[in-house]
C-alpha atoms as a PDB file:
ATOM      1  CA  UNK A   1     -11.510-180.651 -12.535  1.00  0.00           C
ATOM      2  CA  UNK A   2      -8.369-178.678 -13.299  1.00  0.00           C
ATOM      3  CA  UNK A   3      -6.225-178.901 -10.103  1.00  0.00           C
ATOM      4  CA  UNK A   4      -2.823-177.639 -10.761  1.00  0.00           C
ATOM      5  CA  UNK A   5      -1.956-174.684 -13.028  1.00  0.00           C
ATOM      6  CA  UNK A   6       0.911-172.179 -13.812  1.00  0.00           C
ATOM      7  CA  UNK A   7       0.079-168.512 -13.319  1.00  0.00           C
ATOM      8  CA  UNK A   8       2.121-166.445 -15.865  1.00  0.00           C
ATOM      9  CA  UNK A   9       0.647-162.625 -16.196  1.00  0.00           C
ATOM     10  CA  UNK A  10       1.263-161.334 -12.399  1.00  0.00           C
ATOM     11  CA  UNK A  11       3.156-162.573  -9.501  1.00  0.00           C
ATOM     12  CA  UNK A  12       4.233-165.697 -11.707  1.00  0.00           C
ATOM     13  CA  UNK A  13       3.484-168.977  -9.634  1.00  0.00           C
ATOM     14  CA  UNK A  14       2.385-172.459  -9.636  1.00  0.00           C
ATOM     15  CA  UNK A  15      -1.202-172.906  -7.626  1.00  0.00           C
ATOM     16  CA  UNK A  16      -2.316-176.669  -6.887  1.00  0.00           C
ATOM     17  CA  UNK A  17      -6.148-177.020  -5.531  1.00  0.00           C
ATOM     18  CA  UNK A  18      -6.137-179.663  -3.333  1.00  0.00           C
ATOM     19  CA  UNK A  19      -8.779-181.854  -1.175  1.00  0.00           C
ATOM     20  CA  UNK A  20      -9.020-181.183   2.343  1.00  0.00           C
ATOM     21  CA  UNK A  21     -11.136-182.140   5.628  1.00  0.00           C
ATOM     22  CA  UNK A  22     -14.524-179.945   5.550  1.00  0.00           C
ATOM     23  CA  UNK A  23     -14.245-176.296   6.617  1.00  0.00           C
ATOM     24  CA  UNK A  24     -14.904-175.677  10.197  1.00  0.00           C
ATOM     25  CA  UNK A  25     -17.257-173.305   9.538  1.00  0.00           C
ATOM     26  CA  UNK A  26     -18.879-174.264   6.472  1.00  0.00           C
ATOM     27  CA  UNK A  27     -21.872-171.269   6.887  1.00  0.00           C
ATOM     28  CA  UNK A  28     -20.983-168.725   4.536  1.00  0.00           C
ATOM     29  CA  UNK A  29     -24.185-167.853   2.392  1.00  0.00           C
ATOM     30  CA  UNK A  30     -22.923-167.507  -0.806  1.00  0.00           C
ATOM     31  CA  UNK A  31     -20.307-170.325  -0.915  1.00  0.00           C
ATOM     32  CA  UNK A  32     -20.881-173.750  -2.449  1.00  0.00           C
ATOM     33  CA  UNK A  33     -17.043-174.188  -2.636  1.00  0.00           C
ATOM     34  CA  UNK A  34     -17.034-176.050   1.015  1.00  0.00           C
ATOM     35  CA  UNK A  35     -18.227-179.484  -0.874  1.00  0.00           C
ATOM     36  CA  UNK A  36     -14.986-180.077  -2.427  1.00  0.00           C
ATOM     37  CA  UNK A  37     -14.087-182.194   0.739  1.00  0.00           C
ATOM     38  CA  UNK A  38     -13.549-185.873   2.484  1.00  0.00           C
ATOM     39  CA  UNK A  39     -13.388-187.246   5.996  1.00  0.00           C
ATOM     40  CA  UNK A  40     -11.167-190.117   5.030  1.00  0.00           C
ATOM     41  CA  UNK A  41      -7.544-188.738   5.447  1.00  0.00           C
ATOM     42  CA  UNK A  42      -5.756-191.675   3.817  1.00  0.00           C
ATOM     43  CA  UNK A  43      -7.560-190.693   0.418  1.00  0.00           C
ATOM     44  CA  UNK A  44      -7.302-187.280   0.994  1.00  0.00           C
ATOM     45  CA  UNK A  45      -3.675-187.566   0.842  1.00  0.00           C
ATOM     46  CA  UNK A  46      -2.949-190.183  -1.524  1.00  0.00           C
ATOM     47  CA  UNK A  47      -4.836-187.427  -3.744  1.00  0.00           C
ATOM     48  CA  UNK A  48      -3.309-184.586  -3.036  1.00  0.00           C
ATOM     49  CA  UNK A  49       0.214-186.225  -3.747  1.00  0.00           C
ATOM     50  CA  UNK A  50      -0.767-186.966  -7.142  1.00  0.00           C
ATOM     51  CA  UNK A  51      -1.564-183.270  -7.434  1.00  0.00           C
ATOM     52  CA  UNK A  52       1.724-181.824  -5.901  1.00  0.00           C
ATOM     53  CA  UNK A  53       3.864-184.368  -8.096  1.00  0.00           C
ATOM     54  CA  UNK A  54       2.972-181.657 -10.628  1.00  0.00           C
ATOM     55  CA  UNK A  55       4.823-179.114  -9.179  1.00  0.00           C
ATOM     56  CA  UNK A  56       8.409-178.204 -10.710  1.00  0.00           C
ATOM     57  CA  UNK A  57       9.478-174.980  -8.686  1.00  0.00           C
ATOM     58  CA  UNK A  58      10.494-173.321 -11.816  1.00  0.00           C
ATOM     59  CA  UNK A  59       9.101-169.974 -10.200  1.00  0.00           C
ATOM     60  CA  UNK A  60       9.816-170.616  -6.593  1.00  0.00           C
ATOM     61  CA  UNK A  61       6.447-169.632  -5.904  1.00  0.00           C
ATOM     62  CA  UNK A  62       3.957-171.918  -4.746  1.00  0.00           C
ATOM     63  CA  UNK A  63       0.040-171.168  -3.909  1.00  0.00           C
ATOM     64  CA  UNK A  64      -1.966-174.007  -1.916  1.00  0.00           C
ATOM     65  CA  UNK A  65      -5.582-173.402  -2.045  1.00  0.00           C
ATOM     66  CA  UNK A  66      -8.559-176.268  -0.543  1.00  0.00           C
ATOM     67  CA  UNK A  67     -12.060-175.879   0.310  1.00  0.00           C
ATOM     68  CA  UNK A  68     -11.039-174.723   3.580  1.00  0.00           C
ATOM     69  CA  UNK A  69      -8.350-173.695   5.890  1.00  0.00           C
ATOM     70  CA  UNK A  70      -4.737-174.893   5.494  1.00  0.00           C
ATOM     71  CA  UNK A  71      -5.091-176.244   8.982  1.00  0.00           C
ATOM     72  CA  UNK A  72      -7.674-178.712   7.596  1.00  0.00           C
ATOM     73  CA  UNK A  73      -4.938-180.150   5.255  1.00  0.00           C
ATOM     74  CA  UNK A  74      -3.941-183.389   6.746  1.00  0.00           C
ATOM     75  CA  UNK A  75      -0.610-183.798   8.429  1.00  0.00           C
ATOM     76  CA  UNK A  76       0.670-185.888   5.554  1.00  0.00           C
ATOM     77  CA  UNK A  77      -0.081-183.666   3.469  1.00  0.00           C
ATOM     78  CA  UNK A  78       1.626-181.031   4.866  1.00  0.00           C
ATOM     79  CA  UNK A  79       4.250-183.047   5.084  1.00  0.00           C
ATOM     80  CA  UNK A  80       4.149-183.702   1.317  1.00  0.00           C
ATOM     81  CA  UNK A  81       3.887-179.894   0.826  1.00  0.00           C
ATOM     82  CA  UNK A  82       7.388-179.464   2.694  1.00  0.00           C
ATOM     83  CA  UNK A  83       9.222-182.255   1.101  1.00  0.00           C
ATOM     84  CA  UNK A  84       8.311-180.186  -2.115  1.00  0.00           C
ATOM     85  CA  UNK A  85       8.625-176.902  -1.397  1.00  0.00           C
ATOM     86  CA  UNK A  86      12.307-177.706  -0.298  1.00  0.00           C
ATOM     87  CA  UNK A  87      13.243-180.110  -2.823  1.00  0.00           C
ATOM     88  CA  UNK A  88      12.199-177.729  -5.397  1.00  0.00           C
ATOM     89  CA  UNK A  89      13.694-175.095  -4.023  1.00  0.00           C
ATOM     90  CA  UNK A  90      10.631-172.944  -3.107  1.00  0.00           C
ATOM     91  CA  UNK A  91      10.816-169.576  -1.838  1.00  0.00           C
ATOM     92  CA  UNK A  92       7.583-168.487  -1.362  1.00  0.00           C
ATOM     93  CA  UNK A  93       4.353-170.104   0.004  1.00  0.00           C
ATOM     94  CA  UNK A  94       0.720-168.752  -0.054  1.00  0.00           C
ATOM     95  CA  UNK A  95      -2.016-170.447   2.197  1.00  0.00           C
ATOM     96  CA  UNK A  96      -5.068-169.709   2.589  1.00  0.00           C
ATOM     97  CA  UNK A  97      -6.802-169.123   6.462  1.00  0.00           C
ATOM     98  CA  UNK A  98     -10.040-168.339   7.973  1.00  0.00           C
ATOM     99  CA  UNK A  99      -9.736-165.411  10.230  1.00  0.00           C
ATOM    100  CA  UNK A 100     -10.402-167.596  13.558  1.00  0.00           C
ATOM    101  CA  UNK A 101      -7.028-169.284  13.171  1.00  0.00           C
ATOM    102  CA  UNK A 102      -5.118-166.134  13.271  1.00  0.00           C
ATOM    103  CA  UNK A 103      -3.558-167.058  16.409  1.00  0.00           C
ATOM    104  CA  UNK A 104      -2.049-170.217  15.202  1.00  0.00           C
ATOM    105  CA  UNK A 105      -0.716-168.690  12.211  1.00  0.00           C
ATOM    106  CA  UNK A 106       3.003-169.401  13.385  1.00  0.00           C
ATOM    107  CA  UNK A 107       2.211-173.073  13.431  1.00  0.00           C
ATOM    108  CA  UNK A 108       2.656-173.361   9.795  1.00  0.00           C
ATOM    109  CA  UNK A 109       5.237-170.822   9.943  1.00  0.00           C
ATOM    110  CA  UNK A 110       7.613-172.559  11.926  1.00  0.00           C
ATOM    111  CA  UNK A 111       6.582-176.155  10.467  1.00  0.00           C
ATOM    112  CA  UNK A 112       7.646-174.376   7.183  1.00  0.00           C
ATOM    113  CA  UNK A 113      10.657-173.345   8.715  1.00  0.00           C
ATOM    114  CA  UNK A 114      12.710-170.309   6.432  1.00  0.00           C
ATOM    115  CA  UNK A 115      10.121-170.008   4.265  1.00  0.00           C
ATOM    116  CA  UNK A 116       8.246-166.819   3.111  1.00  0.00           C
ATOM    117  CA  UNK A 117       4.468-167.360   4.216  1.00  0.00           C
ATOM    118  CA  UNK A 118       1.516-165.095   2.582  1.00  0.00           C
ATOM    119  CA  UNK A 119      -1.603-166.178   4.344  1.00  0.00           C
ATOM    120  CA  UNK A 120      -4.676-165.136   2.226  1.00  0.00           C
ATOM    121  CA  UNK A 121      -7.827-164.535   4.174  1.00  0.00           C
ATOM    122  CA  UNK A 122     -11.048-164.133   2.740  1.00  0.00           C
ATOM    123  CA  UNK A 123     -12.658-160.684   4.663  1.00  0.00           C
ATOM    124  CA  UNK A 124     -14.912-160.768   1.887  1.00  0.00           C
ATOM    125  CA  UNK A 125     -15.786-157.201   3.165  1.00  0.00           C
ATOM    126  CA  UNK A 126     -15.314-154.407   5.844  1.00  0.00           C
ATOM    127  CA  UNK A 127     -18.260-153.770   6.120  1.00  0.00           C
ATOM    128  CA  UNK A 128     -19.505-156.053   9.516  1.00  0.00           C
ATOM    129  CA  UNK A 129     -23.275-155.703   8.928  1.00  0.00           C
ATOM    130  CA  UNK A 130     -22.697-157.185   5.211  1.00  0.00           C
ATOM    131  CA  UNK A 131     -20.030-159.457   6.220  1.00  0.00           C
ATOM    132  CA  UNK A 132     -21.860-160.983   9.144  1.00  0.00           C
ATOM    133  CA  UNK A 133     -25.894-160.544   8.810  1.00  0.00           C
ATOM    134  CA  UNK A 134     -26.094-161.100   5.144  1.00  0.00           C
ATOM    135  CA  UNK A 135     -22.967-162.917   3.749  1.00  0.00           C
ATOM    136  CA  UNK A 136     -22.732-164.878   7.260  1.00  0.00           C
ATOM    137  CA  UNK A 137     -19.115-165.142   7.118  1.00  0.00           C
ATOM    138  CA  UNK A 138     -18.220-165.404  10.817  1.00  0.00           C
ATOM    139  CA  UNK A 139     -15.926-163.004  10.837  1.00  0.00           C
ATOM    140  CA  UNK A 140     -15.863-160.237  13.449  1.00  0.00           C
ATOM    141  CA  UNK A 141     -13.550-157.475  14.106  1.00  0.00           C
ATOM    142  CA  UNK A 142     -13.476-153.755  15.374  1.00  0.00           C
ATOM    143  CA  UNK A 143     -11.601-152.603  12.252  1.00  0.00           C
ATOM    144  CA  UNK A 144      -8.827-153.087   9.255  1.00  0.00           C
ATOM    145  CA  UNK A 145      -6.061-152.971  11.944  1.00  0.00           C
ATOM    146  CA  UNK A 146      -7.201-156.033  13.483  1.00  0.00           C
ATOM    147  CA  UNK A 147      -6.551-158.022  10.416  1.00  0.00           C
ATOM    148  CA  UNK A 148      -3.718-156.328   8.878  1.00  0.00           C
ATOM    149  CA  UNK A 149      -2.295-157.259  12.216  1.00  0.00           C
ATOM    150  CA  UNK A 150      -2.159-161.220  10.929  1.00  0.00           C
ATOM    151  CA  UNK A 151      -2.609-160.836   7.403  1.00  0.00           C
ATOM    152  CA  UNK A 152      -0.476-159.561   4.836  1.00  0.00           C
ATOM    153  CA  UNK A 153      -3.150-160.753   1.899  1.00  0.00           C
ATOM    154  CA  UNK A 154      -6.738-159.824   2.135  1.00  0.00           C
ATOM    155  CA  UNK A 155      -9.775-161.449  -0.450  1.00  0.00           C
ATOM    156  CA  UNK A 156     -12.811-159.155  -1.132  1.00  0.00           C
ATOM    157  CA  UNK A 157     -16.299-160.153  -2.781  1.00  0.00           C
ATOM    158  CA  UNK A 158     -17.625-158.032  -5.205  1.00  0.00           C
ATOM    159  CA  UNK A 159     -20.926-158.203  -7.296  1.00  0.00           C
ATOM    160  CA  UNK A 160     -23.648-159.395  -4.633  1.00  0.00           C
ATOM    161  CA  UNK A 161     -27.202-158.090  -4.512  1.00  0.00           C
ATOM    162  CA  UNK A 162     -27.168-155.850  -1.305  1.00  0.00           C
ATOM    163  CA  UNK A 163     -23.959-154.849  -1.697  1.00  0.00           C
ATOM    164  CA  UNK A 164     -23.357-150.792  -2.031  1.00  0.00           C
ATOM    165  CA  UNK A 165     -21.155-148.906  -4.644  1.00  0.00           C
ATOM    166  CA  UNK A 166     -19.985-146.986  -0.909  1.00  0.00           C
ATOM    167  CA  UNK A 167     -19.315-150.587   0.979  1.00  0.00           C
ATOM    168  CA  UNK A 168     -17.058-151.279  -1.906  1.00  0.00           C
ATOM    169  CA  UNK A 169     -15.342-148.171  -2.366  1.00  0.00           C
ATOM    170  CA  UNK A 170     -14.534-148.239   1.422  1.00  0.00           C
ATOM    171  CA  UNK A 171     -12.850-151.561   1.167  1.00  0.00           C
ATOM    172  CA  UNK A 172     -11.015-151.055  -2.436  1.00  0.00           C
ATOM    173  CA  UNK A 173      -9.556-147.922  -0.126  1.00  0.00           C
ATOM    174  CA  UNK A 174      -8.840-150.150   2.772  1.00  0.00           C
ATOM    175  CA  UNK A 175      -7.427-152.736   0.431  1.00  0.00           C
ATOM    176  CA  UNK A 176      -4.808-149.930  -1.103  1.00  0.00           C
ATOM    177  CA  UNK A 177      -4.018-148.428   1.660  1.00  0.00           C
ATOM    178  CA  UNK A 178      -3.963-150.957   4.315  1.00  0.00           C
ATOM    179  CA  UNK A 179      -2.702-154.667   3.087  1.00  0.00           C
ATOM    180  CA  UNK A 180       0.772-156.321   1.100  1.00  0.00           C
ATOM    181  CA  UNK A 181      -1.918-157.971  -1.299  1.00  0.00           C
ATOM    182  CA  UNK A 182      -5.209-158.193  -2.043  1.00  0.00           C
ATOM    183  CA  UNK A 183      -7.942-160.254  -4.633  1.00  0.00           C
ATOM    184  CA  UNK A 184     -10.799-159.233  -5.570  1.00  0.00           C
ATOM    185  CA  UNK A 185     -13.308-161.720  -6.561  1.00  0.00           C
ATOM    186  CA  UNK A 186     -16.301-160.784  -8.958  1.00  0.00           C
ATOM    187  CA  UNK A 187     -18.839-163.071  -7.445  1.00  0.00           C
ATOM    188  CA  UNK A 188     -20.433-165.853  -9.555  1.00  0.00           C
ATOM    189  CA  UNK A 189     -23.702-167.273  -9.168  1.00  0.00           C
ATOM    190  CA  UNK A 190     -23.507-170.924  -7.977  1.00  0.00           C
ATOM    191  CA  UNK A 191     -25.812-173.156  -6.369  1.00  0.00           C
ATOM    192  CA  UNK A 192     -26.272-170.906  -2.942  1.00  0.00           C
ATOM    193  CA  UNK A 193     -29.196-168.391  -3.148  1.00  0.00           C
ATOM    194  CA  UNK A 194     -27.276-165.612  -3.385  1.00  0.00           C
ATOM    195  CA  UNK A 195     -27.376-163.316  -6.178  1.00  0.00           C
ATOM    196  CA  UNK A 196     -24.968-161.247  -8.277  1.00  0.00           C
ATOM    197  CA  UNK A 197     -25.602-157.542  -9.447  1.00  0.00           C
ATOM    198  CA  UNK A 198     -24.510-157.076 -12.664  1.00  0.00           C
ATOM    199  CA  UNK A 199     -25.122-153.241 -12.713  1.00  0.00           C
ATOM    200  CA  UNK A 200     -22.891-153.493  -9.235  1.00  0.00           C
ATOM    201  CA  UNK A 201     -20.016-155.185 -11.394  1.00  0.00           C
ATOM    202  CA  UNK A 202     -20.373-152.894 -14.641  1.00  0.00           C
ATOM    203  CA  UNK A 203     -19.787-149.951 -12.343  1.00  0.00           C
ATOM    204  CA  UNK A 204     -16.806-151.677 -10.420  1.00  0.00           C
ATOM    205  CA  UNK A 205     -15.546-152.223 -13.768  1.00  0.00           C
ATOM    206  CA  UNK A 206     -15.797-149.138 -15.082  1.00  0.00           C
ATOM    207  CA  UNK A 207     -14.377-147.270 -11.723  1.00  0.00           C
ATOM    208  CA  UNK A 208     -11.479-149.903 -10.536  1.00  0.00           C
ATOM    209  CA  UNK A 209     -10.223-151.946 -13.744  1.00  0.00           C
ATOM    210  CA  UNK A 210      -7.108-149.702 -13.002  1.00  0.00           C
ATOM    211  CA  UNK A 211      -6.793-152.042 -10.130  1.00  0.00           C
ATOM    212  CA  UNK A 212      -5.201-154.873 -12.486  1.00  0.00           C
ATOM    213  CA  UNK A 213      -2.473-152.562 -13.111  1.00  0.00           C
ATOM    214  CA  UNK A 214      -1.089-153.324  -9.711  1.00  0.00           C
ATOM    215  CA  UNK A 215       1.350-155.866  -9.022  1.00  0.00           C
ATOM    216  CA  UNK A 216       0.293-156.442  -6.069  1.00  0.00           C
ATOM    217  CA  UNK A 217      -3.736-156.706  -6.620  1.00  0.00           C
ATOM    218  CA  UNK A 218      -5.517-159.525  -8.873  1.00  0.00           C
ATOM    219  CA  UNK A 219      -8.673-159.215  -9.476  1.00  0.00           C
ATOM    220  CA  UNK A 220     -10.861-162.689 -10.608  1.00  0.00           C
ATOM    221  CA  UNK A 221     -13.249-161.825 -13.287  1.00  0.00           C
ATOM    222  CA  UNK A 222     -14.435-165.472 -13.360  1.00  0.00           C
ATOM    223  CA  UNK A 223     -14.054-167.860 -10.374  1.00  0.00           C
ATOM    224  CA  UNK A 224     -11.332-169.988 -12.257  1.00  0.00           C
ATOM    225  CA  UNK A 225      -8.981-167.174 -13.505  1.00  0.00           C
ATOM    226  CA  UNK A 226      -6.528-168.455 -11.716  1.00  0.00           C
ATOM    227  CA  UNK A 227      -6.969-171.855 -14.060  1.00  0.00           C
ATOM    228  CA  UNK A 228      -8.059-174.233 -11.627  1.00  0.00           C
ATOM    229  CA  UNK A 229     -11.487-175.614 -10.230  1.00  0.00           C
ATOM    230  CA  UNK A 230     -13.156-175.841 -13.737  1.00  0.00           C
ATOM    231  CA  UNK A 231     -13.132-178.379 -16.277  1.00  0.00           C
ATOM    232  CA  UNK A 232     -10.458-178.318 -19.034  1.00  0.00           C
ATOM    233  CA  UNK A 233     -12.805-177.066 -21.709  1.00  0.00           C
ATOM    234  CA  UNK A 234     -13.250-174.316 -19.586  1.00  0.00           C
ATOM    235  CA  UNK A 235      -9.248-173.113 -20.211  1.00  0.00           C
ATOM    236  CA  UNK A 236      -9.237-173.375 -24.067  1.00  0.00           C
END
């Protein structure tokens, strides 16, 4: 598996995929991603360093991404990630964050002290019947202002049987209006049950390909646009 790439087209960055501890909540219908995990911290780390040598810094820009939560990166790890990001002369960091650890969100801010933080959290949708009942996310808010509140950087799922052209015009408005950044993920059938609608995703392509036009919107055709979490063959 492809674990550290350089992203060139928008927002140039490097992006490393590392292991983590599992996800704390590990019940989201449609996500087999959750298995990339260990228990064993002394592996997970000695791993994840082999990753992050990779990095050079060359576009002070760097994006951490695991099956879970940053906060289930081991310490050392973290650690590693600092050394790094400072030697290298890093500017910018993007993490990614379940929204139930929005109030410890200036933990890794001030362990990352002077840094620019983006924390990415994946809303998936704003609509709370879909988000909750069907997608089982675990999410739960009153509205957009209670995450813009923690997040500049919002992920949305698009492409799922049950979803509505209406629930995704909603939050592509939301999106636009309300958040720094957003990316929009055209979801990929995997080994969960759920199911993608491909008229869904013609019609979101048709009505919001202007979207990649934005600087500050990306938009994942495939699950490993970004270049890692597939095989090398798969980047030819």
């Amino acid at each position: 598996m492809i674990r550290y790439n350089r992203i060139l087209r928008k927002n140039p960055r490097e992006i490393v995929l590392l292991k983590s501890r599992p996800c704390q909540w590990g019940r989201c219908l449609f996500c087999d991603y959750i298995k990339d995990n260990w228990d064993d911290d002394n592996h997970i780390n000695q791993f994840n360093k082999d990753i992050l040598n990779n990095v050079t810094g060359e576009f002070k820009q760097l994006e951490v991404i695991n099956s879970a939560s940053v906060f289930q990166l081991p310490k050392e790890t973290l650690d590693d990630i600092r050394d790094i990001v400072y030697s290298k002369g890093i500017e910018r960091l993007y993490f990614e964050s379940h929204y139930n650890y929005r109030h410890r969100l200036s933990e890794i801010v001030d362990y990352f002290k002077g840094i620019d933080i983006v924390f990415k959290c994946g809303i998936e949708t704003f609509n709370n019947n879909f988000r909750n009942n069907c997608l089982n996310k675990g999410v739960y808010f009153t509205d957009y202002r209670d995450v813009a509140k923690y997040f500049k950087s919002i992920c949305l799922l698009v492409g799922i049987k049950g979803q509505t052209k209406e629930m995704i015009s909603k939050d592509m408005d939301i999106l636009q209006e309300h958040f720094d950044y957003g990316c929009i993920n055209i979801y990929v059938e995997n080994s969960t049950p759920v199911k993608r609608d491909e008229e869904l995703i013609h019609w979101f392509k048709e009505n919001y390909s202007y979207l990649e036009e934005y600087d500050n919107i990306e938009i994942l055709w495939n699950n490993t646009d970004f270049g890692v979490g597939g095989d090398a063959d798969e980047h030819k």
